[in-house]
Protein backbone atom coordinates (compact mmCIF):
# COMPACT_ATOMS: atom_id res chain seq x y z
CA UNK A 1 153.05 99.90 125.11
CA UNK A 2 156.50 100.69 123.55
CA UNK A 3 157.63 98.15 120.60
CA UNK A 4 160.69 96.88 121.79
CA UNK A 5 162.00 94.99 119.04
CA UNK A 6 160.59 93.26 115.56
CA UNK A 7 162.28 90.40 113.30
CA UNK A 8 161.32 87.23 111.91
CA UNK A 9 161.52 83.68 113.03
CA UNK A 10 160.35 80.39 111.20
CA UNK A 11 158.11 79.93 114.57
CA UNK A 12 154.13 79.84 114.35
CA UNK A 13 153.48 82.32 117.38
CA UNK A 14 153.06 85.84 117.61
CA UNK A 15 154.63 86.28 120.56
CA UNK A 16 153.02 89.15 122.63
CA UNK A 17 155.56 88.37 125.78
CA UNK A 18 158.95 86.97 126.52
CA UNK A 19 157.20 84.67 129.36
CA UNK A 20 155.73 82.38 126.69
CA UNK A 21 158.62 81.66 124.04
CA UNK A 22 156.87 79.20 121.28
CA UNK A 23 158.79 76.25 119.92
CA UNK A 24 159.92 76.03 116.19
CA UNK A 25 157.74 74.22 113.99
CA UNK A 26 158.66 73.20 110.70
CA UNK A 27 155.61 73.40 108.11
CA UNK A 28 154.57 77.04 108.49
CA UNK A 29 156.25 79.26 106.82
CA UNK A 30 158.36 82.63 108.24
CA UNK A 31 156.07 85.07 109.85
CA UNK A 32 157.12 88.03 111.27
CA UNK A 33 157.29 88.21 115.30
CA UNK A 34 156.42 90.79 117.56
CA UNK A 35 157.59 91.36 120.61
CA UNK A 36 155.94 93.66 123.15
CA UNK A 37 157.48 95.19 126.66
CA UNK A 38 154.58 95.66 129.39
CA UNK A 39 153.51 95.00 132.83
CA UNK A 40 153.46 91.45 134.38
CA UNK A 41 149.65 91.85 134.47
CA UNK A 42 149.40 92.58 130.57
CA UNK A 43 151.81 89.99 129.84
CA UNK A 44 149.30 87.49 131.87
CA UNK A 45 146.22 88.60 130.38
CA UNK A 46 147.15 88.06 126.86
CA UNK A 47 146.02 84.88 124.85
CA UNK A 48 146.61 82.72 121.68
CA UNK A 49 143.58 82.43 119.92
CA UNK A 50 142.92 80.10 116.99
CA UNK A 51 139.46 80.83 114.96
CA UNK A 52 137.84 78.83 112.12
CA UNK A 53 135.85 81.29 110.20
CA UNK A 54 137.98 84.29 110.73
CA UNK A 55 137.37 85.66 106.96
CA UNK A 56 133.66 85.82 107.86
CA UNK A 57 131.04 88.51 108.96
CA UNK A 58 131.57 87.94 112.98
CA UNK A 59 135.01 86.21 112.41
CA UNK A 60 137.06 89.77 111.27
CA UNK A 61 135.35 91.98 113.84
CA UNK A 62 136.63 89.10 116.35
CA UNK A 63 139.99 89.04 115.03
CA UNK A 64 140.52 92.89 114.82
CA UNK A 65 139.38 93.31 118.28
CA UNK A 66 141.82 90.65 119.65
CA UNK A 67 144.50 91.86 117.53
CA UNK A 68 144.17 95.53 118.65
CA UNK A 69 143.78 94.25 122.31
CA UNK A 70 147.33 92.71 121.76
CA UNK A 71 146.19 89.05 121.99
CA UNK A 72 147.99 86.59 119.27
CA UNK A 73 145.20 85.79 116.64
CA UNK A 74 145.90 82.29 114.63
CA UNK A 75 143.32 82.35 111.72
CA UNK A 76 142.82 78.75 110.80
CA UNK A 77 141.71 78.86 106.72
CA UNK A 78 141.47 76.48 104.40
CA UNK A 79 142.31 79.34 101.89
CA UNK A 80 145.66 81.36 102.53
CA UNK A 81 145.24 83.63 99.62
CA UNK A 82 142.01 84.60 100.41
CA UNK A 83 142.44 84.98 104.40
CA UNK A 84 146.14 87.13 103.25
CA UNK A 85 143.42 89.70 101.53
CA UNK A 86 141.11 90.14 104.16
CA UNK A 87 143.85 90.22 107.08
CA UNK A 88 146.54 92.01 104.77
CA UNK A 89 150.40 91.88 106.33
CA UNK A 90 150.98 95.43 106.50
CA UNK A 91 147.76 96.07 108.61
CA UNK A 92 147.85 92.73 110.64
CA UNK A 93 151.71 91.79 110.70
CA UNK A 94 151.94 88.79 113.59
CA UNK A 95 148.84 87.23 112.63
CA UNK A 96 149.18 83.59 111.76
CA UNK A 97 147.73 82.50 108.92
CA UNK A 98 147.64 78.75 108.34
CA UNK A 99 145.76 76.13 106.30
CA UNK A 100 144.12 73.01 107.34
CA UNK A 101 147.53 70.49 107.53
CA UNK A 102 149.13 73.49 109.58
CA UNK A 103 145.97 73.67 112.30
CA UNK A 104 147.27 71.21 114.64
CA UNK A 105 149.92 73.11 115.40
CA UNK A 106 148.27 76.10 115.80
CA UNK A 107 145.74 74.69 118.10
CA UNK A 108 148.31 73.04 120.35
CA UNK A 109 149.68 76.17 122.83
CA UNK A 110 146.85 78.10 122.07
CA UNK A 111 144.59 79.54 125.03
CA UNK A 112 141.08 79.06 122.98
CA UNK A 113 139.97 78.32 120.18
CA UNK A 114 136.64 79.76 118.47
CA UNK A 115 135.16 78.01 115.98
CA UNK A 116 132.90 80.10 114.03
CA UNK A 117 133.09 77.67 110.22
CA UNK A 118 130.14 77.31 108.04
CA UNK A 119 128.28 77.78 104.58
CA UNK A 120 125.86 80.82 104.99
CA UNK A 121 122.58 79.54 105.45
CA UNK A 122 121.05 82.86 103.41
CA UNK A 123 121.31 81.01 99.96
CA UNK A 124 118.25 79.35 98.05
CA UNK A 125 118.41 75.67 99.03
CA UNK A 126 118.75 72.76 97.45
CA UNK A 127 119.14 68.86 98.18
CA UNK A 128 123.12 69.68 97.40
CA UNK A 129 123.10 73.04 99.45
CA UNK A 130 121.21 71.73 102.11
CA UNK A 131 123.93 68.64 102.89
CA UNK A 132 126.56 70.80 102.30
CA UNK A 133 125.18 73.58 105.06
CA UNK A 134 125.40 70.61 107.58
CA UNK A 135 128.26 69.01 106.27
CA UNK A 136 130.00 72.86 106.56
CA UNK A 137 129.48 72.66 110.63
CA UNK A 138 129.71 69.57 111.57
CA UNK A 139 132.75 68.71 109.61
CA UNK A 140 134.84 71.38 110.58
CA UNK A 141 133.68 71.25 113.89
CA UNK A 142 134.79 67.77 114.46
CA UNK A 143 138.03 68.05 113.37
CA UNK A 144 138.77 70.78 115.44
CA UNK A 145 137.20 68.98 118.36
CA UNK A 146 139.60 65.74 117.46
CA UNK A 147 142.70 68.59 117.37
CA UNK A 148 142.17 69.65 120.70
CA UNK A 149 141.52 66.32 121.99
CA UNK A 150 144.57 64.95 120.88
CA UNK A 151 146.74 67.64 121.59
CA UNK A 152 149.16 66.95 124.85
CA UNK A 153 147.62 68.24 128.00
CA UNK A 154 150.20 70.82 128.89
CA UNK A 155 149.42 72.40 125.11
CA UNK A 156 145.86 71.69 124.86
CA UNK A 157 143.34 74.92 124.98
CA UNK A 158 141.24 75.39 127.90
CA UNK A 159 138.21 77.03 126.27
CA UNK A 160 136.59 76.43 123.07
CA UNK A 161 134.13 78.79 121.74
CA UNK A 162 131.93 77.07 119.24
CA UNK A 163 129.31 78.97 117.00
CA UNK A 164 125.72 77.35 116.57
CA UNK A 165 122.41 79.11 115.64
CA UNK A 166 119.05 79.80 116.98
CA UNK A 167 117.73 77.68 114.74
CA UNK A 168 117.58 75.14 117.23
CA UNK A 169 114.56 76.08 118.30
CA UNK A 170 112.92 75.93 115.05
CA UNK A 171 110.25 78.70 114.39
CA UNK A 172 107.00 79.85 116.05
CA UNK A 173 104.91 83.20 115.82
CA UNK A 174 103.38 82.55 119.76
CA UNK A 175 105.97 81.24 121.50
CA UNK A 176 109.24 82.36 123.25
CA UNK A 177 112.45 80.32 123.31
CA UNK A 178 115.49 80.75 125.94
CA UNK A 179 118.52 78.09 126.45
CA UNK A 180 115.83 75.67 128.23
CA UNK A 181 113.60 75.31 125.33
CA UNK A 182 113.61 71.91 123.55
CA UNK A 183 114.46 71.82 120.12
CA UNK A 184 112.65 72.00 116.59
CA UNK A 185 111.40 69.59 114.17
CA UNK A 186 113.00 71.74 111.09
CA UNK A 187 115.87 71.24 109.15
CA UNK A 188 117.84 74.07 111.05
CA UNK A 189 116.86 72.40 114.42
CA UNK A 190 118.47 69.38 112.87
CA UNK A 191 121.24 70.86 111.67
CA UNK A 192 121.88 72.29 114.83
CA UNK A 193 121.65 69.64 117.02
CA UNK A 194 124.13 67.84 115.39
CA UNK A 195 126.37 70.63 115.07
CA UNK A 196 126.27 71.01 118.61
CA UNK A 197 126.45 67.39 119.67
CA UNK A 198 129.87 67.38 117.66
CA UNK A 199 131.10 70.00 119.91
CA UNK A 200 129.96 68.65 123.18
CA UNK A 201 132.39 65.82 122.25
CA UNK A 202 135.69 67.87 123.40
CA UNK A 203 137.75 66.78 126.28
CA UNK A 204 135.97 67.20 129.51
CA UNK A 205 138.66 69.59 130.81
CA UNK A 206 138.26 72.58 128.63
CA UNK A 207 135.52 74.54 128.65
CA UNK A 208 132.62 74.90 126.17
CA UNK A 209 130.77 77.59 125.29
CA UNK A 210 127.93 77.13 122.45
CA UNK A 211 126.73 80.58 121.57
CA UNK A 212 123.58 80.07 119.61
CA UNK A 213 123.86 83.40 117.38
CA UNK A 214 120.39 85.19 115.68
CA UNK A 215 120.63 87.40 113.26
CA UNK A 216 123.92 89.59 113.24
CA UNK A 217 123.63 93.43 112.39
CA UNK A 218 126.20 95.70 110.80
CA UNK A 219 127.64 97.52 108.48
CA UNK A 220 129.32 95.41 105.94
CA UNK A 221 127.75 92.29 106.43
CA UNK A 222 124.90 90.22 107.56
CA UNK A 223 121.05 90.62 106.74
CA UNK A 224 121.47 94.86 106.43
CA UNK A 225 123.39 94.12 103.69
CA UNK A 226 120.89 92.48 102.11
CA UNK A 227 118.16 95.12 103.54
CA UNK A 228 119.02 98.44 102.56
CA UNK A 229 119.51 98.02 99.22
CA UNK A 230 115.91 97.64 98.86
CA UNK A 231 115.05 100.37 100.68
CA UNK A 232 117.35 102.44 98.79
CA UNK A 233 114.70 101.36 96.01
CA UNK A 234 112.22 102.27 98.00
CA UNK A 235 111.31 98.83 98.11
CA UNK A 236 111.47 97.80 101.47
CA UNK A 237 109.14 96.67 103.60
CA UNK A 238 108.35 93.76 105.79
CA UNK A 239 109.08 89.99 104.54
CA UNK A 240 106.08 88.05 104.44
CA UNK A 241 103.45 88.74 107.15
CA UNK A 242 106.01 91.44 109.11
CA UNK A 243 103.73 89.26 111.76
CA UNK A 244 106.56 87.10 112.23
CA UNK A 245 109.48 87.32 115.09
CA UNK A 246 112.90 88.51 114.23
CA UNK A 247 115.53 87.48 117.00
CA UNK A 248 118.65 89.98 116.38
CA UNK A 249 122.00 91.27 117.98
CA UNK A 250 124.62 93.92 116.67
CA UNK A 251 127.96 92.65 115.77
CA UNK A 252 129.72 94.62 118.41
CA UNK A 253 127.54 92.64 121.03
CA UNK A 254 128.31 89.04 119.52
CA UNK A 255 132.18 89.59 119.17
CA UNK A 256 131.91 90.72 122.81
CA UNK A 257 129.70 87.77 124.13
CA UNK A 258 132.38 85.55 122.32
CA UNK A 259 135.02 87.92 123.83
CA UNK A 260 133.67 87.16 127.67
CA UNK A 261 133.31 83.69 126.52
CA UNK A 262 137.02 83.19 125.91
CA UNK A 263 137.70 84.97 129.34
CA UNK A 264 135.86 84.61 131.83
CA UNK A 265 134.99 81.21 133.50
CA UNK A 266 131.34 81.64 133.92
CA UNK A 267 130.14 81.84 130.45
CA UNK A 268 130.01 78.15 129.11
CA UNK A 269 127.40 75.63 128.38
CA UNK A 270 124.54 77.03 126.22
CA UNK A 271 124.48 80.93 125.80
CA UNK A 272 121.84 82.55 123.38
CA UNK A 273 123.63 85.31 121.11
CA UNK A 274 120.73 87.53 120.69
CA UNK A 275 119.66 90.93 122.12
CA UNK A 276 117.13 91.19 124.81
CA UNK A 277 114.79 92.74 123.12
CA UNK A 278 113.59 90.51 119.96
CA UNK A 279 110.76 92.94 117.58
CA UNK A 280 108.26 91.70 114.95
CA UNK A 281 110.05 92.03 111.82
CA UNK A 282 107.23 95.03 110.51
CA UNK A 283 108.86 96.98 113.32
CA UNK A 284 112.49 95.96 112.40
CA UNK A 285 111.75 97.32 108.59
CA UNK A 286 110.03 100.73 110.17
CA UNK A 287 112.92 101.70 112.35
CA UNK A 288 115.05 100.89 109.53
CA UNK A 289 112.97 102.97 106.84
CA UNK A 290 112.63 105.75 109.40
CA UNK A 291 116.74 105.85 110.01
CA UNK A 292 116.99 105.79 106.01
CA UNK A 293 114.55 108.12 105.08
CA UNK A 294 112.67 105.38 103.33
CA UNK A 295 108.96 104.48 103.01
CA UNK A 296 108.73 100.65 104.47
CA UNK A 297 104.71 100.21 103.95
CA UNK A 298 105.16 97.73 100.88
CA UNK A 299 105.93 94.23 102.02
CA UNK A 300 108.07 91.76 100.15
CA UNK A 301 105.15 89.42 99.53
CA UNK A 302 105.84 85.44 100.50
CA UNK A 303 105.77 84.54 96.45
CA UNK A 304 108.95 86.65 95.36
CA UNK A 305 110.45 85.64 98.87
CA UNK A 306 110.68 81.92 97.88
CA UNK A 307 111.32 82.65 93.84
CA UNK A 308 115.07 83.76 95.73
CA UNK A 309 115.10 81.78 98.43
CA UNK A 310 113.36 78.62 97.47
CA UNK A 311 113.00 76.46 100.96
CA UNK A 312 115.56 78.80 102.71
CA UNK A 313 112.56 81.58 103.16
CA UNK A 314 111.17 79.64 105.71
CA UNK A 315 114.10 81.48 108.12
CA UNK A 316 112.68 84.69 107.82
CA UNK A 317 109.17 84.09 106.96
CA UNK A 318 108.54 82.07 109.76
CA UNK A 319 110.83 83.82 111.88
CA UNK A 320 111.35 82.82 116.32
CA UNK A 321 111.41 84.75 119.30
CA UNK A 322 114.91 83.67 121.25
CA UNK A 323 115.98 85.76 124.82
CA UNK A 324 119.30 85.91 126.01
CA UNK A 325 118.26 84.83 129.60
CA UNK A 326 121.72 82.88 130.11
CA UNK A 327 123.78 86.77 128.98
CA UNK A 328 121.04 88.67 131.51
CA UNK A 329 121.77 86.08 134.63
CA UNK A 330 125.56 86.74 133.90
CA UNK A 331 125.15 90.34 133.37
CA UNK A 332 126.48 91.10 130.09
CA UNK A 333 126.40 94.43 129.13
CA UNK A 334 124.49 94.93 125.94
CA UNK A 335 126.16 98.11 124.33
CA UNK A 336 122.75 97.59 121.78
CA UNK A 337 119.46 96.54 123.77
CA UNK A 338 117.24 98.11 121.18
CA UNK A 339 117.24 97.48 117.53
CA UNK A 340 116.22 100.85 116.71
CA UNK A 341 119.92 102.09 118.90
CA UNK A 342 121.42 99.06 116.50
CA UNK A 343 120.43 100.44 113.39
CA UNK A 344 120.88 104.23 114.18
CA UNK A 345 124.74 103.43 115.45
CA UNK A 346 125.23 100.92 112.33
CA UNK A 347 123.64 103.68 109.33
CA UNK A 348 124.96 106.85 111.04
């Protein structure tokens, strides 16, 4: 599409059409406006998105592929400065950037909203870390819930998009969990469920999607980042047992689930982010040693595990097997079925 014409305005929006002209607002500061000439059907398609946890792992693949599909992207931060350096002017100009007191705003005319907020759970626990890993979700969560419920119905989003995990389930060697299963007894189940139930509290007219993510592969993030240094040590091997079940999905996959989630009307209640085919975590490490060029007999024994980790090992020495059945039944096309595709694409 040709740029037609670019200035600045002390207006929130990015506009991506003249059909949808914004109204001032007075807190956020001047942004600079784009304005894009296209078809009717273009100038449709395109959404305002607002997303908590933009500046994370899944959050900037989400953003880049919404902002280089045209859509406006609101990144809702409760640190400018740092959002500013990870979604730089000169390669995102448009994007709104705005801090908690601003969020309202930004919430109220936008299409969706995704919520993706929360402390990383891959940190050695403690009493502290552990409340502030719920506290993380649930908080955040429930004030963006309360935005959207007391925005004006002709401005309030129509789909929210809310992260949870698949801890849920909590953790078994034997058993296999899809969107029916109960929950856990765990800490993560618990942290989950109440994550969750915060969500669940939106208006009844906008859709919900909970997308209970496993664990995210790529390039410059995630639990490969964490992997292949060890290898490169010739080091790595399976956690623990390598017995155990390791429920995965590539990060092109997950921003697309959320993608269709924003879209398209069928996707909402419970949806399991996770590829269809979950692997013992012995064979994740041997696809990953053979794509390296690294040996992966030597497991990381339980011991030196927990001496990092502390009671956060339990994730990946216990380990779950989750299936997307809800993604199959809607047909979403995994561009990564197969974790040894994942990591070839990822470490090519």
């Amino acid at each position: 599409m040709e740029l037609c014409r670019a200035t600045s305005f002390s207006w929130t929006h990015t506009i991506s059409t003249s059909l949808h002209v914004p109204q001032p607002f007075s807190r956020l500061e001047t942004r600079r406006i784009r304005v894009w000439c296209g078809s009717d059907q273009t100038k449709k398609d395109q959404m305002i998105v607002s997303i908590t946890g933009a500046t994370g792992f899944i959050g900037r693949r989400l953003v880049q592929r919404l902002y280089s599909d045209n859509h406006s992207v609101r990144v809702l931060t409760r640190s400018r400065s740092n959002a500013e350096l990870i979604f730089p002017v000169k390669d995102f100009p448009g994007i709104v950037i705005a801090e908690e007191p601003e969020w309202a705003e930004c919430i109220q005319g936008s299409n969706g909203v995704v919520n993706l907020a929360g402390m990383p759970i891959s940190t050695r626990w403690s009493s502290e870390i552990k409340k502030e890993i719920k506290q993380s979700r649930v908080r955040v969560t429930s004030k963006i819930v309360g935005l959207i419920n007391d925005s004006p119905n002709e401005v309030r989003p129509k789909v929210l998009v809310s992260a949870t995990a698949v801890g849920y389930y909590g953790t078994s060697e034997t058993q296999a969990f899809d969107e029916q299963s109960p929950s856990g007894n765990d800490y993560l189940a618990e942290v989950c469920r109440e994550w969750e139930a915060t969500a669940l509290k939106v208006n009844k007219d906008v859709k919900l999607a909970l997308i209970r993510i496993g664990v995210v592969l790529g390039k410059d993030g995630g639990a490969l980042a964490k992997m292949v240094p060890l290898f490169m040590m010739f080091a790595g091997g399976p956690l623990g047992s390598g017995n155990q079940w390791f429920s995965w999905i590539h990060l092109d996959d997950i921003v697309s689930l959320i993608y269709e989630a924003l879209t398209n009307p069928s996707y909402k209640g419970v949806i399991n982010g996770t590829a269809p085919n979950p692997v013992r975590l012995a064979e994740m490490c041997e696809h990953l040693g053979n794509v390296m060029g690294r040996p992966s007999w030597l497991p990381v024994p339980d011991f030196a595990l927990k001496a990092v980790l502390g009671e956060g090992a339990t994730v990946v020495l216990e380990g779950q097997r989750v299936v997307p059945s809800r993604a199959k039944e809607l047909g979403f096309p995994f561009k990564y079925p197969y974790v040894k595709d994942a990591i070839k694409a990822i470490l090519s």
